[in-house]
Protein backbone atom coordinates (compact mmCIF):
# COMPACT_ATOMS: atom_id res chain seq x y z
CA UNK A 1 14.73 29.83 -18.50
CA UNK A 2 16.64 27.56 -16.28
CA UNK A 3 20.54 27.52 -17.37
CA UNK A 4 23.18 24.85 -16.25
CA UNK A 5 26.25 24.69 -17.77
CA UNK A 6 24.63 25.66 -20.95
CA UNK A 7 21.93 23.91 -21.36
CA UNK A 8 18.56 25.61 -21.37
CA UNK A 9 14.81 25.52 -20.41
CA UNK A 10 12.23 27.77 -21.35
CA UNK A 11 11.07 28.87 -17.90
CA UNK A 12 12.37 32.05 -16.14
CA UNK A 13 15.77 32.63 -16.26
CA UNK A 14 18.24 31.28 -13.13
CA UNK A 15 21.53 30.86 -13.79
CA UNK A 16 23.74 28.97 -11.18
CA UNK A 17 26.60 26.30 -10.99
CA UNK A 18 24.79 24.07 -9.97
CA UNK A 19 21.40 23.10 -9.16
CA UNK A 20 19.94 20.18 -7.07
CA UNK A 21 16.06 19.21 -8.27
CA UNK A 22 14.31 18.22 -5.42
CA UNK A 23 10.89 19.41 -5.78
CA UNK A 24 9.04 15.65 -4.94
CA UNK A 25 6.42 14.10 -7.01
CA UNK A 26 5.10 17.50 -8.61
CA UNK A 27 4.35 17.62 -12.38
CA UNK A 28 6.12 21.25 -12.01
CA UNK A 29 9.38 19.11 -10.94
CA UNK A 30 8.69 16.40 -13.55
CA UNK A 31 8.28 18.79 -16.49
CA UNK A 32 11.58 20.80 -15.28
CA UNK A 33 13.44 17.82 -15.52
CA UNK A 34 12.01 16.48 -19.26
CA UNK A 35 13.14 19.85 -20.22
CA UNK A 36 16.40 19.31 -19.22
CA UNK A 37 16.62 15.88 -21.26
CA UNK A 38 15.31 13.67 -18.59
CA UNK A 39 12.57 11.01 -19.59
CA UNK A 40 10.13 10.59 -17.25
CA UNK A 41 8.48 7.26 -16.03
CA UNK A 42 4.58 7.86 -15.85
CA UNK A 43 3.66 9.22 -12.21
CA UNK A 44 1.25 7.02 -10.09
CA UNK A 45 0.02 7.16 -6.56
CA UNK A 46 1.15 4.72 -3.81
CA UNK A 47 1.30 4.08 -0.28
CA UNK A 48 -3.07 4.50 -0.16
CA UNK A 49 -5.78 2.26 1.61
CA UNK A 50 -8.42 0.30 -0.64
CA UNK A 51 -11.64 1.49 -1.35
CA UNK A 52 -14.11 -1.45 -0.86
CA UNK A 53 -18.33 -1.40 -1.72
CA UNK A 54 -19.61 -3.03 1.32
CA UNK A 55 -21.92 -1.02 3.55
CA UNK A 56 -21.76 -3.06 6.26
CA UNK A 57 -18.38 -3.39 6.53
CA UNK A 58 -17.70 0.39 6.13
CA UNK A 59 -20.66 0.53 9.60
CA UNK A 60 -17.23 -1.42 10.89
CA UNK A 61 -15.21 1.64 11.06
CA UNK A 62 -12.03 1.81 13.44
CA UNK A 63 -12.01 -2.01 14.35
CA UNK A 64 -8.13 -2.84 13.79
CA UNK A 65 -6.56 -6.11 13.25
CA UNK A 66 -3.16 -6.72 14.92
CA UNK A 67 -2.07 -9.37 12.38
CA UNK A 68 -3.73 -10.71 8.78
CA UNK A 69 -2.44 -12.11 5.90
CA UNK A 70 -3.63 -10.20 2.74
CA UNK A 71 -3.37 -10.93 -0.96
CA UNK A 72 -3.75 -8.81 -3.45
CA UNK A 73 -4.86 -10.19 -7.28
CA UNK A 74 -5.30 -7.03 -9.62
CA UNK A 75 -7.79 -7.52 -12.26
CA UNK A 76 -6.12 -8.50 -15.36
CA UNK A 77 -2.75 -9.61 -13.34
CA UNK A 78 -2.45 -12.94 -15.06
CA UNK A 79 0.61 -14.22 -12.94
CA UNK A 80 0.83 -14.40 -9.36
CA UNK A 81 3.26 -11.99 -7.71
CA UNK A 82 4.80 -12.96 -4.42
CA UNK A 83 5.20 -9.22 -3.25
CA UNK A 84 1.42 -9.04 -3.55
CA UNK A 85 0.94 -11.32 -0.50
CA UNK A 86 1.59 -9.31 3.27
CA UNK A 87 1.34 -10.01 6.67
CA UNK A 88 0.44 -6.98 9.48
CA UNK A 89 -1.79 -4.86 10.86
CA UNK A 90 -4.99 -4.17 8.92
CA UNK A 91 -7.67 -1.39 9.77
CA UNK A 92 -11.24 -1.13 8.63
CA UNK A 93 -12.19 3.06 7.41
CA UNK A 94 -15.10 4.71 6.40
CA UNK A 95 -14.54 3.28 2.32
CA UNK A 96 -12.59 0.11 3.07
CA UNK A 97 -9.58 -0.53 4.44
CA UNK A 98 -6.48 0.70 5.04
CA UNK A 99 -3.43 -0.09 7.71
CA UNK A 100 0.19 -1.29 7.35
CA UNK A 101 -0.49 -4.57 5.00
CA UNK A 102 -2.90 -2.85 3.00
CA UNK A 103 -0.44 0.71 2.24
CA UNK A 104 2.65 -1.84 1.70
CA UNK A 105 0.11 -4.04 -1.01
CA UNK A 106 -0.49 -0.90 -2.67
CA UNK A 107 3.37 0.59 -2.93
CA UNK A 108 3.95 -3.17 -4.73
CA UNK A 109 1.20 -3.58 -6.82
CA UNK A 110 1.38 0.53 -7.08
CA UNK A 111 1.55 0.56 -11.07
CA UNK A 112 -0.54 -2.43 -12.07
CA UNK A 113 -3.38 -1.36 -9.73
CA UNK A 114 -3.03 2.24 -11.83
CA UNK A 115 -3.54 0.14 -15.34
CA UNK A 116 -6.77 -1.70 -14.08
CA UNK A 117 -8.41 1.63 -12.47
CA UNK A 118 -7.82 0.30 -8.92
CA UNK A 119 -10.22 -2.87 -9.60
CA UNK A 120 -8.95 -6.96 -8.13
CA UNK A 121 -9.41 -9.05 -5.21
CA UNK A 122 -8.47 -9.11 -1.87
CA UNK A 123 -8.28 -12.24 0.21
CA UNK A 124 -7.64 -11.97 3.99
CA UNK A 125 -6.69 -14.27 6.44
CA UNK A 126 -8.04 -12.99 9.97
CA UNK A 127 -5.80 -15.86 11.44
CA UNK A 128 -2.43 -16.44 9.99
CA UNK A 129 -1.16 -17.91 12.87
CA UNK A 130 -3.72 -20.42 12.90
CA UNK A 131 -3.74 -23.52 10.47
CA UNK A 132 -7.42 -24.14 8.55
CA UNK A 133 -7.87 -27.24 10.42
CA UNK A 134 -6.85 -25.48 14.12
CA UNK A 135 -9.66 -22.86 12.91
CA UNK A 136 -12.39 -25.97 12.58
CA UNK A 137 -11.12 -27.71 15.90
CA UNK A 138 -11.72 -24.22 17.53
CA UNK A 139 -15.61 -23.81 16.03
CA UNK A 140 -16.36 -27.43 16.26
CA UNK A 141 -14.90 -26.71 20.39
CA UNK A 142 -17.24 -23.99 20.71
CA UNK A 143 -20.02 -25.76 19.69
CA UNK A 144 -20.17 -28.24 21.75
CA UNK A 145 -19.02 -26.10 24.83
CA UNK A 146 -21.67 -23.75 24.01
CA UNK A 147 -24.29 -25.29 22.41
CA UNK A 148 -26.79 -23.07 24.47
CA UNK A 149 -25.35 -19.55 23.54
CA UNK A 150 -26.40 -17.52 20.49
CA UNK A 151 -23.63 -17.31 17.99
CA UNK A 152 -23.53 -13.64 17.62
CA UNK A 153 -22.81 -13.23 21.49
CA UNK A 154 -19.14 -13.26 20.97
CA UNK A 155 -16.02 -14.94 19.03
CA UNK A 156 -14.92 -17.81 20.17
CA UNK A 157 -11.78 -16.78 22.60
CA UNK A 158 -9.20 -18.50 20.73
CA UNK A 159 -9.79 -16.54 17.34
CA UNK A 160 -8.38 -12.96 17.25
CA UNK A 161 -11.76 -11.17 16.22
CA UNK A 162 -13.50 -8.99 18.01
CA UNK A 163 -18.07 -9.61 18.15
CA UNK A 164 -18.52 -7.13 16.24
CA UNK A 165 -16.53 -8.14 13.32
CA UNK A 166 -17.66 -11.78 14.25
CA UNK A 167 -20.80 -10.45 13.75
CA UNK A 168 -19.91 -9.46 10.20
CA UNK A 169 -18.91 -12.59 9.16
CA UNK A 170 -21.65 -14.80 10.09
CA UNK A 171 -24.01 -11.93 8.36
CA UNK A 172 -22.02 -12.80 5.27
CA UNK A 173 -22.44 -16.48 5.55
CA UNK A 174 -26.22 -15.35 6.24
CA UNK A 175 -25.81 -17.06 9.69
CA UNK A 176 -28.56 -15.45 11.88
CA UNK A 177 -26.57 -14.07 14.46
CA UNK A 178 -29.42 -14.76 17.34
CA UNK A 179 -29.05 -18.57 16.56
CA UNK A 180 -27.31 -20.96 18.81
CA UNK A 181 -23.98 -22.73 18.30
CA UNK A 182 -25.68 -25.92 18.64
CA UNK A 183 -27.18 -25.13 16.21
CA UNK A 184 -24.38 -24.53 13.67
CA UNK A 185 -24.36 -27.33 11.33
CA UNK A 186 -21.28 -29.11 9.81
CA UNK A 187 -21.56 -27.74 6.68
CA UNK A 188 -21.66 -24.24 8.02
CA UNK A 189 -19.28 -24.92 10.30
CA UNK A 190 -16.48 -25.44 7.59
CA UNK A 191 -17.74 -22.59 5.45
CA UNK A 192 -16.97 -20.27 8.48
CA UNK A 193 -13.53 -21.81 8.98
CA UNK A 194 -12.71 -21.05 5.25
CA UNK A 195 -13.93 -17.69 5.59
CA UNK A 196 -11.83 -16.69 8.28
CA UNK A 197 -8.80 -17.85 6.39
CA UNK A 198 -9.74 -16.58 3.05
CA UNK A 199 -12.24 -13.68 3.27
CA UNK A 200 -12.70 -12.07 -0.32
CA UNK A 201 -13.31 -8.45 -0.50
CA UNK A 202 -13.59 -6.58 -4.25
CA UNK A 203 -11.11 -3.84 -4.25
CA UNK A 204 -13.53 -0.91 -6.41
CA UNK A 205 -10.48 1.98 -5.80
CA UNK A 206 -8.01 3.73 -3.66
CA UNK A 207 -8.96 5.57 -0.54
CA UNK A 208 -10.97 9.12 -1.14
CA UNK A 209 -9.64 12.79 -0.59
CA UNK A 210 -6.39 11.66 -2.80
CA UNK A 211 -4.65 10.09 0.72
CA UNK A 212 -1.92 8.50 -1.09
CA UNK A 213 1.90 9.20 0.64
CA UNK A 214 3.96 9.03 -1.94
CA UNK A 215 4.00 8.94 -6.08
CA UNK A 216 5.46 6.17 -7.81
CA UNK A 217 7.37 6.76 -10.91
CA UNK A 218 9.82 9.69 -12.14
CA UNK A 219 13.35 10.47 -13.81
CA UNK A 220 14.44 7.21 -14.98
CA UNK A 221 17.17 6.03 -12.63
CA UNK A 222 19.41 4.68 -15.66
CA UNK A 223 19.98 9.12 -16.26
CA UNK A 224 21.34 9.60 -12.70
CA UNK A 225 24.43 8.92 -10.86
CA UNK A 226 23.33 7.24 -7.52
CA UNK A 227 27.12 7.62 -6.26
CA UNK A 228 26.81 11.42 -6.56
CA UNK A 229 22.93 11.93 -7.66
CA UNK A 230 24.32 14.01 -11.13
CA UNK A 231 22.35 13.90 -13.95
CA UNK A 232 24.02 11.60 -16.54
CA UNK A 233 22.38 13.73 -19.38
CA UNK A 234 22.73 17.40 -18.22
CA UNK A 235 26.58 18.04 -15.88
CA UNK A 236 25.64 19.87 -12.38
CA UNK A 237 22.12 18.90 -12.20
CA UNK A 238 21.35 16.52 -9.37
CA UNK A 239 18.41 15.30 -8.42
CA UNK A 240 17.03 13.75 -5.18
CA UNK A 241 13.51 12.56 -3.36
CA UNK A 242 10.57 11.59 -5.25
CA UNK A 243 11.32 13.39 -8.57
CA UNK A 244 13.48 10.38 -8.99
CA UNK A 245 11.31 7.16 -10.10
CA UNK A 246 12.02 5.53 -6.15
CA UNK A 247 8.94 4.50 -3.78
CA UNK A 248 9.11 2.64 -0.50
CA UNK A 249 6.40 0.55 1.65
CA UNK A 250 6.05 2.02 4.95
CA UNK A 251 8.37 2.13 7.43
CA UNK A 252 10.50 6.02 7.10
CA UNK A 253 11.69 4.03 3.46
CA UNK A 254 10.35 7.04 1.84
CA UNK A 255 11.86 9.67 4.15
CA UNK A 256 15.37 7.76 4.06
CA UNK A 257 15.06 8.19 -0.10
CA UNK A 258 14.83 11.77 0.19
CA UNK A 259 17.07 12.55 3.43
CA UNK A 260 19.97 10.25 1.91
CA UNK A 261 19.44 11.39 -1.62
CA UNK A 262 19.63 14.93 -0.77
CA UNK A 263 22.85 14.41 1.59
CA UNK A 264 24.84 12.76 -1.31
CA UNK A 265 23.42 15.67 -3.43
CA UNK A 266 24.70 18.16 -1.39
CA UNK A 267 28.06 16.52 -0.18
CA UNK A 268 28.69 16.21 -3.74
CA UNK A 269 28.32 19.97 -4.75
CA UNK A 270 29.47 21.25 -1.87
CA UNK A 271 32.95 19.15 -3.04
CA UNK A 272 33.20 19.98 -6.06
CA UNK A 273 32.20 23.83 -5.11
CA UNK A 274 35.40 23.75 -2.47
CA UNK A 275 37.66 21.99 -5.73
CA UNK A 276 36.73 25.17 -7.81
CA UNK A 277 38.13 27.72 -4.93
């Protein structure tokens, strides 16, 4: 039974002044706190790479993008949501892909990509710094400058892709790869171009071996005092980290929550500890 200022849970009995809750996003932590008169916002994952069925593009294993534009549409999402478009590094895995843009598409679309059983769309853009029509001009170049080569020899240098990738994508336009770029008809041409810009991939889960960083959801933030990180519902409980319903993208967000959470936390007992004396 845990015991704060009189109010009880049925657990093994600690008594103290106070107590601070920091026990992340473990159901153990989660349950403590309902307990205590907390309501809980449903737990999800986030911060976890895509799971995508494509053989041949899982063969493409450790080939990194420096920059893409991704875009995320989860099945069922009926309106677009501008959080669910990112630009940054992307990296291809063993079950899809995974990388800065893909972990920060995941922390924002976190809960809806829960509902629909990780299942939507991803279109990438292999050249966001590259208009649609620079992408033609650059093909429609290397076809005439190289009208002898085969296609599948390399990218064309202008176009940040790297053969093997290259590769990939003329297999998926079912461009034989041994053919020449004189060869490479108008019409396939622009389908290539619009690839590049817009390449679709079906998102069919997260990542395997339960990879996700961080959990999304927890104690509702309306119950806790962000100036001091007390419990609104139960005096000298405070809470801090990923019990509380906070998740970050990337970037040390998700550290910061929990270092700055449990400083205020502390601070805040240690104060009122030192007013008592």
């Amino acid at each position: 039974m845990v015991s704060i200022g009189g109010i009880k849970s049925q657990r093994s009995l600690v008594e103290s002044d106070y107590l601070l809750l920091a026990t992340g996003g473990t159901q153990q932590g989660f349950k403590l706190a309902k307990e205590l008169g907390h309501s809980i916002v449903d737990p999800c994952p986030s911060l976890f790479s895509f799971k995508v069925a494509d053989l041949q593009l899982q063969e493409l294993a450790g080939i990194s993008f420096p920059l893409v534009r991704a875009e995320l549409l989860v099945e069922g999402q009926k309106h677009k949501n501008p959080s669910l478009t990112q630009v940054g590094p992307m990296l291809i895995t063993h079950w899809g892909l995974s990388g800065p843009v893909i972990l920060r598409l995941s922390a924002w679309g976190a809960r809806d990509l829960f509902t629909s059983n990780y299942k939507g769309m991803l279109w990438v853009d292999f050249a966001p710094k590259l208009s649609l029509e620079e992408v033609a001009r650059i093909l429609d170049a290397q076809r005439k400058c190289a009208a002898r080569k085969k296609l599948g020899s390399f990218a064309p240098d202008k176009l940040p892709l790297v053969r093997r990738f290259w590769e990939y994508l003329l297999m998926r336009m079912e461009i034989n790869p041994d053919s020449l770029w004189g060869a490479l008809n108008n019409s396939s041409s622009k389908k290539l171009s619009d690839l590049i810009k817009r390449c679709p991939f079906h998102i069919d889960g997260k990542g395997e071996f339960k990879e996700e960083f961080v959990t999304s959801g927890g104690v509702a933030l309306a119950e806790v005092d962000l100036k001091s990180m007390e419990s609104r519902l139960c005096p000298n409980l405070y809470l801090a980290g990923e019990v509380l319903n906070v998740d970050g993208i990337t970037g040390g967000f998700n550290f910061q929550n929990a270092w700055t959470g449990g400083y205020i936390a502390g601070t805040s007992i240690g104060l009122r500890s030192k007013q008592k004396l």
